[in-house]
Protein backbone atom coordinates (compact mmCIF):
# COMPACT_ATOMS: atom_id res chain seq x y z
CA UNK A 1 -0.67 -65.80 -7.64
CA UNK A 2 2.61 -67.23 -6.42
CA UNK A 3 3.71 -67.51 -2.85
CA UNK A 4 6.44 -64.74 -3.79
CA UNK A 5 4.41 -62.50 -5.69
CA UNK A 6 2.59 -62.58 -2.67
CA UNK A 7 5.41 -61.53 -0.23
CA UNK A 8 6.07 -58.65 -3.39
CA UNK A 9 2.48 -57.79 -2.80
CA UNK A 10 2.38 -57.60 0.96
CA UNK A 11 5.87 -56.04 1.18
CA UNK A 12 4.75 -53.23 -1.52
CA UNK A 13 1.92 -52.43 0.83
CA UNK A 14 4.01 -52.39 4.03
CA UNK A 15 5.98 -49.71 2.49
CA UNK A 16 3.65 -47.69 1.39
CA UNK A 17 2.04 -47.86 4.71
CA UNK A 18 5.64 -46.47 6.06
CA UNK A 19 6.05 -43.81 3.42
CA UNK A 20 2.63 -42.27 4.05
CA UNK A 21 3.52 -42.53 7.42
CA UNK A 22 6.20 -40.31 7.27
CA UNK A 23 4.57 -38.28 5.04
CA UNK A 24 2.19 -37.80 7.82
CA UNK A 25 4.89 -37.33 10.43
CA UNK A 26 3.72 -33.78 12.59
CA UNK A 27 6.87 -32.15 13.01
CA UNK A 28 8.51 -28.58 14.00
CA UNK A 29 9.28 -28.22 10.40
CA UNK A 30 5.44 -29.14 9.69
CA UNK A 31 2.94 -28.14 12.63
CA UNK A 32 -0.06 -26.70 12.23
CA UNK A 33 -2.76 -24.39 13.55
CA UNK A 34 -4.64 -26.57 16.04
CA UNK A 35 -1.71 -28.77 17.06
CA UNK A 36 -0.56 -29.01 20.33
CA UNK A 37 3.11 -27.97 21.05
CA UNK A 38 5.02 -29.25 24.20
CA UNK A 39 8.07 -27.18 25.31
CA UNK A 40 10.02 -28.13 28.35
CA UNK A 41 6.90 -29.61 29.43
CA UNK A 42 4.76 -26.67 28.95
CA UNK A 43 1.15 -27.36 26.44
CA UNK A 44 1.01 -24.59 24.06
CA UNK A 45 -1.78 -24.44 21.02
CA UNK A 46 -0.59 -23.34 17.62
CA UNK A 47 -3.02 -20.23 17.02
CA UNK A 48 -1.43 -19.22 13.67
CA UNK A 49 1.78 -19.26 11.34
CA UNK A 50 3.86 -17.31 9.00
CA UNK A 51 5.85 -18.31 6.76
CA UNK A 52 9.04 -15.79 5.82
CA UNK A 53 11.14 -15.96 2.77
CA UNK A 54 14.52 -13.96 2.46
CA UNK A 55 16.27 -13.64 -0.77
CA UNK A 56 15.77 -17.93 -1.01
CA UNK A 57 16.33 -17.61 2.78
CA UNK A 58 13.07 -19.83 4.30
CA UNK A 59 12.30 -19.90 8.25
CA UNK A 60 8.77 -20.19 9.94
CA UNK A 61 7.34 -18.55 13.08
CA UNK A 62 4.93 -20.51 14.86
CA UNK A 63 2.26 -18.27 17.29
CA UNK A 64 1.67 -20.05 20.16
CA UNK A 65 -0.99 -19.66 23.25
CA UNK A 66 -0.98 -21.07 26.85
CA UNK A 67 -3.53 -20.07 29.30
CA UNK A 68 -1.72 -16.74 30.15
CA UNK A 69 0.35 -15.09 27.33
CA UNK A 70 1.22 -15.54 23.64
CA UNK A 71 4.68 -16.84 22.17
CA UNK A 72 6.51 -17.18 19.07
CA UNK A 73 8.35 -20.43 18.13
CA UNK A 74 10.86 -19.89 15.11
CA UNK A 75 12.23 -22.24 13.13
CA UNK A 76 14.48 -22.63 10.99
CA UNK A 77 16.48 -25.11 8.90
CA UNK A 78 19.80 -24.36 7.65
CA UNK A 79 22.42 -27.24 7.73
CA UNK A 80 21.04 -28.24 11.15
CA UNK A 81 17.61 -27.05 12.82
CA UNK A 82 17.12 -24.14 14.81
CA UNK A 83 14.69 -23.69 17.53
CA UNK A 84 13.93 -20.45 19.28
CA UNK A 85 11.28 -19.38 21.46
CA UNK A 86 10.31 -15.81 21.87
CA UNK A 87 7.86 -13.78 24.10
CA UNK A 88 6.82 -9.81 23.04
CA UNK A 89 7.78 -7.45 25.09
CA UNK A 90 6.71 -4.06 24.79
CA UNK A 91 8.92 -1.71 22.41
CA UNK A 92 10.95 0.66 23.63
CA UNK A 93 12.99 1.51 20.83
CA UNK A 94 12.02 2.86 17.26
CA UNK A 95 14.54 1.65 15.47
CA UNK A 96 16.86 -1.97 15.40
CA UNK A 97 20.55 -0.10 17.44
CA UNK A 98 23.79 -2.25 16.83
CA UNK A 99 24.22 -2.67 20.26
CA UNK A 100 21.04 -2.87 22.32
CA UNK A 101 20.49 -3.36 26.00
CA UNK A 102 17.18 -4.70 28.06
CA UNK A 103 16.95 -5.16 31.44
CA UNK A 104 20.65 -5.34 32.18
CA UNK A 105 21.65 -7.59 29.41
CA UNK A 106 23.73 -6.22 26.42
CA UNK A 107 22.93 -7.79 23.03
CA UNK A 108 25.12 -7.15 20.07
CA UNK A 109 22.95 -7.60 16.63
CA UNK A 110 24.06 -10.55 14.50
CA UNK A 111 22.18 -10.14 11.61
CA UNK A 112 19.59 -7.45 9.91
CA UNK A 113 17.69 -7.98 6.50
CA UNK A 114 13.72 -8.07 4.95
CA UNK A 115 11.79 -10.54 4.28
CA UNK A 116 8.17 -11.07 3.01
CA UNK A 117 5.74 -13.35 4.09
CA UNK A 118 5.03 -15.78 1.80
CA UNK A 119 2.20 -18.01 3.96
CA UNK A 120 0.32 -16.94 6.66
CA UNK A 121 -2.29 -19.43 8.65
CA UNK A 122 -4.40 -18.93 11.53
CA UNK A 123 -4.54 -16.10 14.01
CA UNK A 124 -1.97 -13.50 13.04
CA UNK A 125 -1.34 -9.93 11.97
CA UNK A 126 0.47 -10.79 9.20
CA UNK A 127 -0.56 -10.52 5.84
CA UNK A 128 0.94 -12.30 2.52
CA UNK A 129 3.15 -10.26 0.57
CA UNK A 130 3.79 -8.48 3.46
CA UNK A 131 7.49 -7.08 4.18
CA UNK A 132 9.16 -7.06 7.20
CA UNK A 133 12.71 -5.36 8.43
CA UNK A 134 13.68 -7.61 11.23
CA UNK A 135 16.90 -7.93 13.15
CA UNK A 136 18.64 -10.83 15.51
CA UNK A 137 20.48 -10.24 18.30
CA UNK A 138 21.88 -12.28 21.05
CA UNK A 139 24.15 -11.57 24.48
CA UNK A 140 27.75 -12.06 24.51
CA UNK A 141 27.40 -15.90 25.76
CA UNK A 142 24.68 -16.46 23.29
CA UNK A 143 22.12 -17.42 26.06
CA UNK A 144 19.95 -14.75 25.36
CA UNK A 145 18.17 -13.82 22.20
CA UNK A 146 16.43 -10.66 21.03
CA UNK A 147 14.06 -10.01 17.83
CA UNK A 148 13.49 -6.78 16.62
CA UNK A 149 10.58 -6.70 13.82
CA UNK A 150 9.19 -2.93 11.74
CA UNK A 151 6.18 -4.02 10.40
CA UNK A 152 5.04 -0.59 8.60
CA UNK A 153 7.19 1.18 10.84
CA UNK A 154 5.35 -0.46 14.15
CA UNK A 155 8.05 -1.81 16.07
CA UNK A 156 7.35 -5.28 17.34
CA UNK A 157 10.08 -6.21 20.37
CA UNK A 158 11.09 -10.05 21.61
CA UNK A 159 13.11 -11.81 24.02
CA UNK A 160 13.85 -16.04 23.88
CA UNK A 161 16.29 -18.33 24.01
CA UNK A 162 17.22 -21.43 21.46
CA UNK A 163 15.27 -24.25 22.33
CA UNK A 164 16.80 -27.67 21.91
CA UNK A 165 14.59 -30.36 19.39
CA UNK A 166 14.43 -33.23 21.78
CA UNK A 167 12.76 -30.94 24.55
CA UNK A 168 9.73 -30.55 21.92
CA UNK A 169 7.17 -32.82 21.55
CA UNK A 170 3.84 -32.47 19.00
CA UNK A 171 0.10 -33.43 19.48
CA UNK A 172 -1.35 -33.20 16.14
CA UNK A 173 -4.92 -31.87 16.38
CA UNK A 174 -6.66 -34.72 14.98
């Protein structure tokens, strides 16, 4: 073997090394159940996953634990990628309003549709094939966010915000 089939050889191998590297990348687009999430500098564990498909429309919701209460991390990837993170609240409605208010803050619904679940991991409710009737809402400034999801007519109720991408960092589980 040549010197330059050599330099073929090792540069073939170097990128191989990089592509299964990124192949291996842990992302928001990618985590899974096990992984540790950091948010704003708060540890979270991935406890579970569901994966939502509307119509071609694709978006996951990631459950996530700390030591005192349980949150939902959705995320979605349209022309750019959308972070939100969401805590239940308890229900008080039965149905998703137009115009809905919750402790003093007004949000006006921006979108309302079904989806099923299409993937499911972990530590969920959720169940594939399952449909869901869920609705989005945020305040006027768009500060605020509000989920509204019927899950066989049991009304599950959330408040969060949009997170930004470069406040997130991952710790894959192994």
């Amino acid at each position: 073997m040549g010197f330059i089939d050599r330099i073929k050889k090792i540069s073939r191998a170097n990128k191989t090394a990089k592509n299964e590297a990124k192949d291996n990348t842990i992302t928001v687009l990618n985590m899974r159940v096990g992984d540790i999430v950091s948010i704003e500098d708060v540890d979270y564990e991935v406890d579970g996953l569901i994966k939502f498909n509307d119509e071609g429309f694709r978006w996951t919701e990631y459950k996530l634990k700390d030591a005192r209460k349980t949150y939902w991390l959705s995320v979605e990837q349209d022309d750019d990628i959308e972070i939100s993170l969401f805590e239940e609240v308890v229900a008080i409605t039965t149905e998703a309003p137009r115009v809905y208010e919750y402790k003093g803050i007004t949000y006006y619904m921006q979108e309302g549709s079904d989806a099923i679940v299409e993937q499911v991991q972990g530590n969920t409710k959720a169940a594939k094939g399952e449909e869901v009737d869920y609705y989005e809402y945020t305040d006027e400034d768009g500060e605020h966010l509000l989920s509204i999801e019927i899950w066989n007519g049991e009304v599950e109720m959330s408040i969060g915000r949009e997170i930004e991408d470069y406040n997130i960092e991952i710790y894959p589980r192994d």
